[in-house]
N, C-alpha and C. Protein backbone atom coordinates (compact mmCIF):
# COMPACT_ATOMS: atom_id res chain seq x y z
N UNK A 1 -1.44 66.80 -198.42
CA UNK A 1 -0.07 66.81 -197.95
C UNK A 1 0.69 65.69 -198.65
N UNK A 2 1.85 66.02 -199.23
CA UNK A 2 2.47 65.06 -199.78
C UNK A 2 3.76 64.47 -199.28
N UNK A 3 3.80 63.60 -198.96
CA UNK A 3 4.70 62.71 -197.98
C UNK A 3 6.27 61.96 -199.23
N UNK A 4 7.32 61.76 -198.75
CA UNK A 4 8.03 61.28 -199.97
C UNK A 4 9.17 60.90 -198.58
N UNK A 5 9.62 59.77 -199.18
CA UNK A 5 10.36 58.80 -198.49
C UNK A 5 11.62 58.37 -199.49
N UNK A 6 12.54 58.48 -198.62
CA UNK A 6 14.00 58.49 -199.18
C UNK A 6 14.50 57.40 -199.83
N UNK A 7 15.28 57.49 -200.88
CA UNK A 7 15.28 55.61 -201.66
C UNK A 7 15.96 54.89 -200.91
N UNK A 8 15.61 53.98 -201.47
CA UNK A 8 16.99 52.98 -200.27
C UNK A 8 17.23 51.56 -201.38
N UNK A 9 18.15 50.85 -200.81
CA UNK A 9 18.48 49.83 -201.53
C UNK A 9 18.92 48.66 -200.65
N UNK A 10 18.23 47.39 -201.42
CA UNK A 10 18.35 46.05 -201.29
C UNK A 10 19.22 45.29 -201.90
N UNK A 11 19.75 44.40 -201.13
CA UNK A 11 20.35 43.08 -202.10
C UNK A 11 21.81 42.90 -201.74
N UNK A 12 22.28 43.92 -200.40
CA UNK A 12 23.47 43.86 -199.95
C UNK A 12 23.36 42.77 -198.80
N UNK A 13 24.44 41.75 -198.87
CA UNK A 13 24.38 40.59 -198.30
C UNK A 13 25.46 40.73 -196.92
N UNK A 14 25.90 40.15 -196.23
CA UNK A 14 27.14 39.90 -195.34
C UNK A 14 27.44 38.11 -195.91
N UNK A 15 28.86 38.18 -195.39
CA UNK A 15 28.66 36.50 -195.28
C UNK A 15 28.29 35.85 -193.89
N UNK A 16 28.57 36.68 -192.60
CA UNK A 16 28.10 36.69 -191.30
C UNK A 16 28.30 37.94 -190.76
N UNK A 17 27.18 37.34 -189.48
CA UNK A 17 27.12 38.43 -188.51
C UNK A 17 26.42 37.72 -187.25
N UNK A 18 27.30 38.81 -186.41
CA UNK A 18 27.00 38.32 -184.90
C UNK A 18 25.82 38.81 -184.65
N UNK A 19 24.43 37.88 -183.88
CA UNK A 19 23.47 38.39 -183.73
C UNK A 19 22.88 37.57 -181.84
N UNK A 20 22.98 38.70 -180.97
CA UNK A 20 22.54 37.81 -179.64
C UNK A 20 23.88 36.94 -179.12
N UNK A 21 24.95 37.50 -179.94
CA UNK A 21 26.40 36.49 -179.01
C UNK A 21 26.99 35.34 -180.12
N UNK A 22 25.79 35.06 -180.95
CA UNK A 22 26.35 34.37 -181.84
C UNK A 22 26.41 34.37 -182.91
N UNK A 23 27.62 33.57 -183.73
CA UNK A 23 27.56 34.20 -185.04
C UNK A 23 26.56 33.34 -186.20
N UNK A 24 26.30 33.89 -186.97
CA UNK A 24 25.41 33.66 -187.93
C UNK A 24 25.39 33.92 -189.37
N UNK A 25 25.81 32.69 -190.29
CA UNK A 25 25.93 32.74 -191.92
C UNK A 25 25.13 32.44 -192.56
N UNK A 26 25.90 32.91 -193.55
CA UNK A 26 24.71 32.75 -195.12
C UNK A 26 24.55 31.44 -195.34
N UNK A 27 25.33 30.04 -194.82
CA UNK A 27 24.86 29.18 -195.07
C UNK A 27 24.65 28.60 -193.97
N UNK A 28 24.31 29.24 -193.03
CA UNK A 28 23.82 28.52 -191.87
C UNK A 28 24.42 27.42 -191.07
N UNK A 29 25.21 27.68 -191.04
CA UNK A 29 26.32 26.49 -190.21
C UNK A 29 26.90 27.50 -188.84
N UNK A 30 27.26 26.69 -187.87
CA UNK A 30 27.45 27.02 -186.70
C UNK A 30 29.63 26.88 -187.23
N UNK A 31 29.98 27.10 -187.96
CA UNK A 31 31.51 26.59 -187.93
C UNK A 31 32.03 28.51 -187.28
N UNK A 32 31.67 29.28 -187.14
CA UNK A 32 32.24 30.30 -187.32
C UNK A 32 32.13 30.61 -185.33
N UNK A 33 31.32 30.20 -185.05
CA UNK A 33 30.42 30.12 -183.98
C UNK A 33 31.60 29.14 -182.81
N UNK A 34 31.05 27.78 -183.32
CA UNK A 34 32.15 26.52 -182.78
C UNK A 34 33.98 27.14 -182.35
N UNK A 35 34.17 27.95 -183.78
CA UNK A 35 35.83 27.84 -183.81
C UNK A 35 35.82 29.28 -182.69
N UNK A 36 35.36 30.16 -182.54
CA UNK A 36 35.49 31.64 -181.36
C UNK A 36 34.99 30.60 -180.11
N UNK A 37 34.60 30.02 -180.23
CA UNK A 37 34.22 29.26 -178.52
C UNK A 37 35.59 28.42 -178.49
N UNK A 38 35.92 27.90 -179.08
CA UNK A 38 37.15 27.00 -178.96
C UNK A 38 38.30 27.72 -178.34
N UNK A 39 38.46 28.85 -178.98
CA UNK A 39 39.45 29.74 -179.20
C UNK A 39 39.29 30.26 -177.62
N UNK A 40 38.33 30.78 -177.13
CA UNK A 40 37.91 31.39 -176.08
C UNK A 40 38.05 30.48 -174.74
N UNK A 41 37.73 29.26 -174.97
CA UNK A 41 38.00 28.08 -174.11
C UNK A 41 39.52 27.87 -173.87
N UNK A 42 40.26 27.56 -174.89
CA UNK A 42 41.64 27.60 -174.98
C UNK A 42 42.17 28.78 -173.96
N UNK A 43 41.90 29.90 -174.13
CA UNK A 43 42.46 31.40 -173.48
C UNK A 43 41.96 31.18 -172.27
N UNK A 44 40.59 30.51 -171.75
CA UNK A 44 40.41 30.51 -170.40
C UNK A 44 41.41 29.69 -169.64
N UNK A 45 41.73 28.67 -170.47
CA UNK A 45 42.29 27.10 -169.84
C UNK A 45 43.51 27.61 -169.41
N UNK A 46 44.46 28.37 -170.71
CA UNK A 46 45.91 29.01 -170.11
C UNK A 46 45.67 29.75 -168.95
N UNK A 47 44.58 30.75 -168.83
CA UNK A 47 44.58 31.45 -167.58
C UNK A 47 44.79 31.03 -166.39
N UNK A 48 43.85 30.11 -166.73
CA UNK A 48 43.34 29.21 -165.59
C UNK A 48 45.18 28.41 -164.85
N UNK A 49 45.75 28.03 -165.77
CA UNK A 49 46.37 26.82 -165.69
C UNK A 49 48.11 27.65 -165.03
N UNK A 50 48.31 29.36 -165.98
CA UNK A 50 48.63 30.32 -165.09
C UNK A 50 48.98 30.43 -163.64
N UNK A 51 47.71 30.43 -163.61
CA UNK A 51 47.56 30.87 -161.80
C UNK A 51 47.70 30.05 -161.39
N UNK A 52 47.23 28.27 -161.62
CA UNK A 52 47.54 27.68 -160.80
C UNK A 52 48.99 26.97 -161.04
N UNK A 53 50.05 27.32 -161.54
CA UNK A 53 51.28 27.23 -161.54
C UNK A 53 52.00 27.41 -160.64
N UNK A 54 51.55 28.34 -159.53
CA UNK A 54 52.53 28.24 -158.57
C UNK A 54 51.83 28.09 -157.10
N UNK A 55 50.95 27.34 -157.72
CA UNK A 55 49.93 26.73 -156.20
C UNK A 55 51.18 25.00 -155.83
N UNK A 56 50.89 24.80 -154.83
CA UNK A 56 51.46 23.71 -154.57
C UNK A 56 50.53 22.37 -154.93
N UNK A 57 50.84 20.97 -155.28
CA UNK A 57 50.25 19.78 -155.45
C UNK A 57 49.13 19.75 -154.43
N UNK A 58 49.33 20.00 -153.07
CA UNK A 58 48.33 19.90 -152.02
C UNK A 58 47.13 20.26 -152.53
N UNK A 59 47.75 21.78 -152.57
CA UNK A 59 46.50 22.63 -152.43
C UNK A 59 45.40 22.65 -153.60
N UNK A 60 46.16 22.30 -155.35
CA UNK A 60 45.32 21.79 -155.94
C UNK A 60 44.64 20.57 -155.69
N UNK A 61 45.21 19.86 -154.90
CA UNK A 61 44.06 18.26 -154.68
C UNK A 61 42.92 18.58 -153.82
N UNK A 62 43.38 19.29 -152.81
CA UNK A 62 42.27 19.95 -151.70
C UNK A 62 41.00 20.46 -152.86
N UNK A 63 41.45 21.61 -153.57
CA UNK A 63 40.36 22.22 -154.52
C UNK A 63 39.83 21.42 -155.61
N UNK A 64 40.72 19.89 -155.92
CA UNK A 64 39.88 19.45 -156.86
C UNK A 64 39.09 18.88 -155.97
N UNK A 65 39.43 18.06 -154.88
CA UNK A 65 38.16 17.15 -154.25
C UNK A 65 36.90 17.82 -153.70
N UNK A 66 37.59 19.41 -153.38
CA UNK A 66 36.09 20.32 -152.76
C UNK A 66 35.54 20.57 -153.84
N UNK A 67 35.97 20.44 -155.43
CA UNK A 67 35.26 20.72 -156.63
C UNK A 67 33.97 19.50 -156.78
C-alpha cells in the first residue's frame, strides 16, 4: 500500500502572536504584551471613574474605607 502525504512548506514567520492571552515575538520581548495591558487598564479606570461620577463624596469614602 502506498501512502503519499501532501507538500507543505516552512519558513513562514509572524512577527507576533497571541498565544494563552499573551502576546508573543520574534524577539521575545514582552513590549507588545505591556502596551494592550496598559491600554486595557486605562479603559477600566475611565469606566470605573464613570460610574462613580455621580456617586456623592460620602458614599465614595464609605466604599473606600470598607475597601
Amino acid at each position: 500500500m502506498s501512502v503519499s502525504f501532501p507538500q507543505f512548506k516552512l519558513g513562514e514567520f509572524v512577527k507576533s502572536f497571541k498565544y494563552l492571552g499573551h502576546m508573543i515575538t520574534a524577539t521575545l520581548a514582552d513590549d507588545l504584551d505591556t502596551q494592550r495591558e496598559i491600554r486595557n487598564m486605562f479603559t477600566r479606570t475611565n469606566i470605573l471613574a464613570r460610574r462613580l461620577a455621580k456617586w456623592s463624596t460620602d458614599v465614595k469614602i464609605i466604599l473606600f474605607k470598607a475597601y
